[in-house]
C-alpha atoms as a PDB file:
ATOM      1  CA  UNK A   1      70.910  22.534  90.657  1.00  0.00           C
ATOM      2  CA  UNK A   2      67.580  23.265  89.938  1.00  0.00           C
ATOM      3  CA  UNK A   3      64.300  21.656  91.836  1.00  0.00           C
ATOM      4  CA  UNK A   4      63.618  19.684  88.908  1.00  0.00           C
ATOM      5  CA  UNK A   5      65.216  16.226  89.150  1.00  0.00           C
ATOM      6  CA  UNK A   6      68.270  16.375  86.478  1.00  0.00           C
ATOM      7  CA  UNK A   7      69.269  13.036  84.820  1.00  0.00           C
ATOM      8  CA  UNK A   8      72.495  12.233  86.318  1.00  0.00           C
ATOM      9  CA  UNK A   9      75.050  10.491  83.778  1.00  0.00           C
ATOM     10  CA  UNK A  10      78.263   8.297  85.448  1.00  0.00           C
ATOM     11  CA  UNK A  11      81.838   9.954  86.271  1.00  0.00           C
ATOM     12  CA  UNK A  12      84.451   8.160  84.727  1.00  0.00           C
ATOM     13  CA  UNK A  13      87.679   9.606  86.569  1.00  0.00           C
ATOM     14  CA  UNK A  14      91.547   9.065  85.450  1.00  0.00           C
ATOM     15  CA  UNK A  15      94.349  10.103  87.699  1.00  0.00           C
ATOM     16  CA  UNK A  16      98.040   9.638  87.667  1.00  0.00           C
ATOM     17  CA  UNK A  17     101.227  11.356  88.263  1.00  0.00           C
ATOM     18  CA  UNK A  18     101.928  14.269  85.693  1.00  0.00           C
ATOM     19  CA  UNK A  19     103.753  11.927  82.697  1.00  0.00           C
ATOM     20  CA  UNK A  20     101.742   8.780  83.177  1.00  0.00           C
ATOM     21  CA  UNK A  21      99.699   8.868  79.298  1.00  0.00           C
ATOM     22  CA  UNK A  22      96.126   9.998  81.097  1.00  0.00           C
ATOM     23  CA  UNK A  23      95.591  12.789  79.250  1.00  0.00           C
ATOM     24  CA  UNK A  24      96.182  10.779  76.166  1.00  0.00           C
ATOM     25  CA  UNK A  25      94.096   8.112  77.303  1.00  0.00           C
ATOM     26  CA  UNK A  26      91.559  10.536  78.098  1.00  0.00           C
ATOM     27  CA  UNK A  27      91.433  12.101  74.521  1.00  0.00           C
ATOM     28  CA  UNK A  28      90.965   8.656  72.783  1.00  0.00           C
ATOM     29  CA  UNK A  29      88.303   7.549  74.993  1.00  0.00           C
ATOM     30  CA  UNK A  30      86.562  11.050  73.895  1.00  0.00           C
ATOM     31  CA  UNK A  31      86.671  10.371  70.341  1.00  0.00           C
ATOM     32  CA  UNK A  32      84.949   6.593  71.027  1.00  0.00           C
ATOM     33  CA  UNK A  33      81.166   7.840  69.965  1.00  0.00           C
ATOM     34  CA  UNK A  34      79.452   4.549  72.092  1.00  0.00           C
ATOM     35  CA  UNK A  35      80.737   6.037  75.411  1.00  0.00           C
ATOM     36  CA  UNK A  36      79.260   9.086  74.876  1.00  0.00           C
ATOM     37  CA  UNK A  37      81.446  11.381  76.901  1.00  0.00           C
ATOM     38  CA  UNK A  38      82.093  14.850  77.378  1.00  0.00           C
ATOM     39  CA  UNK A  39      85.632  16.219  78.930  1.00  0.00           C
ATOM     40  CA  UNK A  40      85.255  17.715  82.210  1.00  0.00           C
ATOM     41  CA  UNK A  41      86.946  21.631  81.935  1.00  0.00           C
ATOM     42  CA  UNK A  42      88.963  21.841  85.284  1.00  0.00           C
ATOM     43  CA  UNK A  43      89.309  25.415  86.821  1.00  0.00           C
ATOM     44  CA  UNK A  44      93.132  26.461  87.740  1.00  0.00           C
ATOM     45  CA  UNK A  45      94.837  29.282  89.350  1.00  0.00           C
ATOM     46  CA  UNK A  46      98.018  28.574  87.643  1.00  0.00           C
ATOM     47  CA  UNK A  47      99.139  30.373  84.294  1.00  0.00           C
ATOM     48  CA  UNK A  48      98.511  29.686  80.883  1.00  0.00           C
ATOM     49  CA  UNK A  49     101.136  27.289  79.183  1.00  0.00           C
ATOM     50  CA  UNK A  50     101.811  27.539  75.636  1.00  0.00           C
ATOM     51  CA  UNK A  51      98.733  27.546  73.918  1.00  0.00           C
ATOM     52  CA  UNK A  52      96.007  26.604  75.907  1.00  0.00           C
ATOM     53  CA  UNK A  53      92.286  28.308  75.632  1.00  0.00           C
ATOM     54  CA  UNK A  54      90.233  29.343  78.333  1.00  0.00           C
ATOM     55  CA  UNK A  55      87.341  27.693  78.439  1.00  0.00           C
ATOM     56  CA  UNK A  56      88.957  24.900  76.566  1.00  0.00           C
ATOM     57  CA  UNK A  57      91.678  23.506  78.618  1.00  0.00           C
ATOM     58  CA  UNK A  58      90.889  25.188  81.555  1.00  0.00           C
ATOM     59  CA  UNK A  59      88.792  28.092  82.983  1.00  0.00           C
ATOM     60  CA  UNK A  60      91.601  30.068  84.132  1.00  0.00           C
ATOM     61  CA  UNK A  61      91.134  32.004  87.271  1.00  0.00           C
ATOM     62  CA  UNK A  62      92.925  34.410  89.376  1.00  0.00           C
ATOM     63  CA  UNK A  63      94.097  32.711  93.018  1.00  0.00           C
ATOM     64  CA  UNK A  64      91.529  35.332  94.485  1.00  0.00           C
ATOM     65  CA  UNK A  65      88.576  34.464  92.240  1.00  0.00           C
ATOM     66  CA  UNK A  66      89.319  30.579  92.979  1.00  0.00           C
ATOM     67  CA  UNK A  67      89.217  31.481  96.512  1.00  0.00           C
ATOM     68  CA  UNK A  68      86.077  33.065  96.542  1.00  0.00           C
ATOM     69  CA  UNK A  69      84.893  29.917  94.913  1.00  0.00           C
ATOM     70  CA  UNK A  70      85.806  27.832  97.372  1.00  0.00           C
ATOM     71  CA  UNK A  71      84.317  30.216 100.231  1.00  0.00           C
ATOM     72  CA  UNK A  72      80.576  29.800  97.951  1.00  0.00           C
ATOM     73  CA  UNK A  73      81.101  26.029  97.586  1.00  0.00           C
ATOM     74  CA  UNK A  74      80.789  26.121  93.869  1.00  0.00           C
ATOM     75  CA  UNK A  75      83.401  23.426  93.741  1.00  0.00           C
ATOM     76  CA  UNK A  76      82.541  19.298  93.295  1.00  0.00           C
ATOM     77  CA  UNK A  77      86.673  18.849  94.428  1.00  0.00           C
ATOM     78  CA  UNK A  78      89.595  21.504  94.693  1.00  0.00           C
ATOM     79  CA  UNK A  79      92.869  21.213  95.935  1.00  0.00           C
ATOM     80  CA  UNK A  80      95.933  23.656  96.383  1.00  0.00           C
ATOM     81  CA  UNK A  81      98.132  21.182  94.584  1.00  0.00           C
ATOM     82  CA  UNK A  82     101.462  23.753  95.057  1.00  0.00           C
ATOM     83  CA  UNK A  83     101.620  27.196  96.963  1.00  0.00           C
ATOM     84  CA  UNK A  84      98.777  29.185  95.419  1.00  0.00           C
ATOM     85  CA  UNK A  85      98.421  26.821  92.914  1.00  0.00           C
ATOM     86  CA  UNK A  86      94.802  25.660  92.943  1.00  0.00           C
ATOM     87  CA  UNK A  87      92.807  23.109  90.875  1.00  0.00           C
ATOM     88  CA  UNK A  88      89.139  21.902  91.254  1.00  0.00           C
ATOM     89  CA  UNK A  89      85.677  20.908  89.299  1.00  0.00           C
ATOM     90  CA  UNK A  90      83.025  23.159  89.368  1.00  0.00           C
ATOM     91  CA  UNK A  91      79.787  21.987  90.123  1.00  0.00           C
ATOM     92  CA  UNK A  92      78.290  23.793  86.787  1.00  0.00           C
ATOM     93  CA  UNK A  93      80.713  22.003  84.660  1.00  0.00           C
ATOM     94  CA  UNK A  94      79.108  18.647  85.828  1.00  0.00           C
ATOM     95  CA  UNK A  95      75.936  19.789  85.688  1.00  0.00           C
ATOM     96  CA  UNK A  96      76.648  21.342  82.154  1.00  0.00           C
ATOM     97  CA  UNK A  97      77.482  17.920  81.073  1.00  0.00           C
ATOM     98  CA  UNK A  98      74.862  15.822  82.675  1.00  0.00           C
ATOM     99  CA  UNK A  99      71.962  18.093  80.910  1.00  0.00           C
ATOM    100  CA  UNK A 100      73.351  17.355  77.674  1.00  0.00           C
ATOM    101  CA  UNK A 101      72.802  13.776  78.738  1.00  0.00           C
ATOM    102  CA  UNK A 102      76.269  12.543  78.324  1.00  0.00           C
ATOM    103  CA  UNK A 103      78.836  11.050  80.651  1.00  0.00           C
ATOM    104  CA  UNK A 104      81.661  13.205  82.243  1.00  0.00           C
ATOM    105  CA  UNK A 105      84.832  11.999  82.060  1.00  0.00           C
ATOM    106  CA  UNK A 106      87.742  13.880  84.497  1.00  0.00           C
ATOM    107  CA  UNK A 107      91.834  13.892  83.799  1.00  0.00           C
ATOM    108  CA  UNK A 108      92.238  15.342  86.872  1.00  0.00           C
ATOM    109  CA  UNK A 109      94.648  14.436  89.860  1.00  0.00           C
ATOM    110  CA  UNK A 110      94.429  11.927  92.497  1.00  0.00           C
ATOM    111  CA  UNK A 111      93.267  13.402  95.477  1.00  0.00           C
ATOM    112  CA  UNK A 112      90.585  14.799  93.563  1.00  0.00           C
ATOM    113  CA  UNK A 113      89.788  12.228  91.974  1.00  0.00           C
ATOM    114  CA  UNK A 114      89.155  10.038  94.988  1.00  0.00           C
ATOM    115  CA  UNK A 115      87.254  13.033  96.039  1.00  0.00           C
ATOM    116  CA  UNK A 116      84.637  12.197  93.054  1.00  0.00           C
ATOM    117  CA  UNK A 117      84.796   8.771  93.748  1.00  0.00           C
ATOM    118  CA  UNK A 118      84.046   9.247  98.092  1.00  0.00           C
ATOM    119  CA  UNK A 119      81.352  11.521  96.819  1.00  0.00           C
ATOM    120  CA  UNK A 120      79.998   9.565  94.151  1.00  0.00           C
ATOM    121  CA  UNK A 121      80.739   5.949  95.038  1.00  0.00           C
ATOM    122  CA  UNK A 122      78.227   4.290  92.649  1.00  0.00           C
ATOM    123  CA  UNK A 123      78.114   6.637  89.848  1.00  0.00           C
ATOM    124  CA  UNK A 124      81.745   6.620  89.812  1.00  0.00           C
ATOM    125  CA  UNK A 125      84.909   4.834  87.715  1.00  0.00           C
ATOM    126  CA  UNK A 126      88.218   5.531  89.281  1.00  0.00           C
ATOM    127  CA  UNK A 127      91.144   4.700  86.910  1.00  0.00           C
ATOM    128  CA  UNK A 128      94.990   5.295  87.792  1.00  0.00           C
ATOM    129  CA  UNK A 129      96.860   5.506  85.126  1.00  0.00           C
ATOM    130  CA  UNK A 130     100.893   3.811  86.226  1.00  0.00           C
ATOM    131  CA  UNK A 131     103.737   5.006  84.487  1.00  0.00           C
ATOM    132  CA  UNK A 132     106.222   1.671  83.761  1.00  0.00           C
ATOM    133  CA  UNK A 133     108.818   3.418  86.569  1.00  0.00           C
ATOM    134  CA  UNK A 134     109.381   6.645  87.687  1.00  0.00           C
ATOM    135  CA  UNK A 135     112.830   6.666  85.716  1.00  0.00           C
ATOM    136  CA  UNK A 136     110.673   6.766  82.952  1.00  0.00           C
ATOM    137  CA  UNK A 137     108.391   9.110  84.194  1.00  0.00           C
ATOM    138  CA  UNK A 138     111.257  11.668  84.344  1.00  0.00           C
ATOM    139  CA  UNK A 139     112.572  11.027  80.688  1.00  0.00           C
ATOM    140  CA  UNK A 140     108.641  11.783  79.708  1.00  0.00           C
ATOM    141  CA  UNK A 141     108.456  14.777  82.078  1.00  0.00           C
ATOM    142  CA  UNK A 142     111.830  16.281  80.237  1.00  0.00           C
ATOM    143  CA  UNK A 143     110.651  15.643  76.685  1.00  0.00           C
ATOM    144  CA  UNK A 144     107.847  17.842  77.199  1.00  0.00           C
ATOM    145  CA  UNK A 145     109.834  20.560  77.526  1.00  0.00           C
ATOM    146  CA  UNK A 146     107.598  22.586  79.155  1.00  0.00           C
ATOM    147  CA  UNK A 147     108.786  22.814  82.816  1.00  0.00           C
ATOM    148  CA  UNK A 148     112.118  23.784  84.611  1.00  0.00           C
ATOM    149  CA  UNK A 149     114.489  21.075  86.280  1.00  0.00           C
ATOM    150  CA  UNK A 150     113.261  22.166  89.383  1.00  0.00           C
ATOM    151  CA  UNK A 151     109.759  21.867  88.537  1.00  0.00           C
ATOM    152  CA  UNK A 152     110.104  18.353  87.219  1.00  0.00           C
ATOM    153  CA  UNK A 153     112.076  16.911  90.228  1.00  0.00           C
ATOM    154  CA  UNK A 154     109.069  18.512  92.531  1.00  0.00           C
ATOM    155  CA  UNK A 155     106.754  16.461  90.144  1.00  0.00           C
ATOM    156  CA  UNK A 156     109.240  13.429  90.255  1.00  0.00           C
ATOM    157  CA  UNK A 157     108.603  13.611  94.114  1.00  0.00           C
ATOM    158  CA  UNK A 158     104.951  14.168  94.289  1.00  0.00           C
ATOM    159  CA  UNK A 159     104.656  11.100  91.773  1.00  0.00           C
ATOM    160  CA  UNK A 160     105.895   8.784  94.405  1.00  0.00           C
ATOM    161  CA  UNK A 161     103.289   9.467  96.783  1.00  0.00           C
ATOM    162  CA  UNK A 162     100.739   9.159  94.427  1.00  0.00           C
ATOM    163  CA  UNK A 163     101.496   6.270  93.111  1.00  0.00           C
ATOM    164  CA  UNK A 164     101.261   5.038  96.950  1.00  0.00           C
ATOM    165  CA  UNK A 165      97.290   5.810  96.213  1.00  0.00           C
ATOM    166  CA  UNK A 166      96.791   3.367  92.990  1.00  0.00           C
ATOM    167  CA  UNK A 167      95.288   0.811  95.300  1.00  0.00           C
ATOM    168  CA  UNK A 168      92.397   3.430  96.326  1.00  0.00           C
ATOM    169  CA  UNK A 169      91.101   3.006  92.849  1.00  0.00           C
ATOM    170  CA  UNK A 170      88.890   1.250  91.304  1.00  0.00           C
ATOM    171  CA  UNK A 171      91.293   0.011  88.553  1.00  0.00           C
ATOM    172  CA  UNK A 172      94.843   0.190  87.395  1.00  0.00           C
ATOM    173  CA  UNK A 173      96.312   0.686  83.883  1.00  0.00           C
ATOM    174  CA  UNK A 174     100.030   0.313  83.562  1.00  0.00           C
ATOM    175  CA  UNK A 175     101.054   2.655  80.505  1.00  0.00           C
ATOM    176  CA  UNK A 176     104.150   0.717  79.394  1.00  0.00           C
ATOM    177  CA  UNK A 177     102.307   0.290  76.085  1.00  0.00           C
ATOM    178  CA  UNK A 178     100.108   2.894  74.569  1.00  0.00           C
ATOM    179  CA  UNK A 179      97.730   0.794  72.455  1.00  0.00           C
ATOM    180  CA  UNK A 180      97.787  -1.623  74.892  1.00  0.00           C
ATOM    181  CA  UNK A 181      96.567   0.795  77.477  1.00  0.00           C
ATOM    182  CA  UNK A 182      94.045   2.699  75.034  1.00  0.00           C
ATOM    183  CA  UNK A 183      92.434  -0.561  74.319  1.00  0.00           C
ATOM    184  CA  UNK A 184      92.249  -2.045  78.329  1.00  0.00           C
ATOM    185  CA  UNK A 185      90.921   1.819  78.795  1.00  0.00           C
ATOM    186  CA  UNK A 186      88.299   1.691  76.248  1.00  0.00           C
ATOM    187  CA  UNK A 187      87.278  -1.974  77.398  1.00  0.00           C
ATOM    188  CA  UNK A 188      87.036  -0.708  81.129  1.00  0.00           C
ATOM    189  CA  UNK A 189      85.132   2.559  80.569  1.00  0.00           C
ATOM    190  CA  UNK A 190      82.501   0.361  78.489  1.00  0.00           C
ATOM    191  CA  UNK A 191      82.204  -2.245  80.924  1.00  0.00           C
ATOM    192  CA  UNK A 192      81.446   0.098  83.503  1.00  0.00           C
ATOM    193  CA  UNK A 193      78.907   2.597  81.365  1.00  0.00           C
ATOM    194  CA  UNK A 194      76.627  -0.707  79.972  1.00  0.00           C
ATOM    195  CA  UNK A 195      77.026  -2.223  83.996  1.00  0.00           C
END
């Protein structure tokens, strides 16, 4: 950062298990003008899937180049979420966002977003997003068709342990209905940006 004091805007943070609705969530909250929000671009070591942008839905790095990161501390959070498999927020992204004076707003997973939230306890809005069951978690995970078997029962797994974290946060939104959950998301978020 530079010497000059920068305007810091809040962190609005959603986490869930891959399957919950965040990144849905997330999306609508970004088209609500009032909160005036910009997506935070996480950095990932993992491949490209389908058509996804650099830049766009992720800055896309090589494991070594993430490493490196991580040795310069240019990362807010980062986590090896599989083998060799890293993600993390990049201090520049933030900052990118906070000098356009907007709010940043993460879809990001849990241990980093608790990460945000230990590091910016005030500034900070921790949502978990719940799937209704993890039954139904799988049948979302499948209809993506996007990962192997094996890749969804290793996200099956990982989902129960993070949804042993949901009381860490600073609210809950069950995702058994989606315009139910868009609108107790949209309600939160605005509650907590005019607080």
């Amino acid at each position: 950062m530079t010497n000059q004091k920068q305007k810091q805007g809040k962190l609005i943070v959603f986490s869930a298990p891959s399957g919950s609705g965040k990144t849905t969530i997330v999306r609508h909250l970004l088209e609500v003008e009032a909160l005036n929000l910009e997506f935070s671009i996480s950095a990932t070591s993992r491949e490209k899937r389908g058509k996804e942008v650099n830049g766009k839905d992720y800055y896309f790095l090589s494991s070594k180049e993430f490493k490196n990161k991580i040795k310069n501390d240019e990362f807010l959070e980062w986590e090896e979420v599989y083998r060799d498999n890293f993600y993390g927020t990049l201090k520049t992204e933030v900052e990118r966002i906070w000098a356009k004076g907007k709010n940043v707003i993460f879809d990001i997973d849990v241990s980093g977003g608790l990460r945000i939230k230990r590091k910016y306890p005030e500034q900070t809005l921790a949502v978990f997003v719940k799937p209704p069951s993890i039954d139904e978690l799988k049948i979302r995970l499948k209809k993506r068709k996007t990962e192997s078997a094996d890749k969804i029962n290793m996200r099956v797994a990982k989902a129960s342990a993070e949804l042993a974290t949901s009381p860490l946060f600073d609210t809950i939104i069950v995702n058994d209905n989606l315009d139910k959950a868009l609108k107790e998301a949209e309600a939160k978020v605005s509650d907590f940006l005019n607080s």
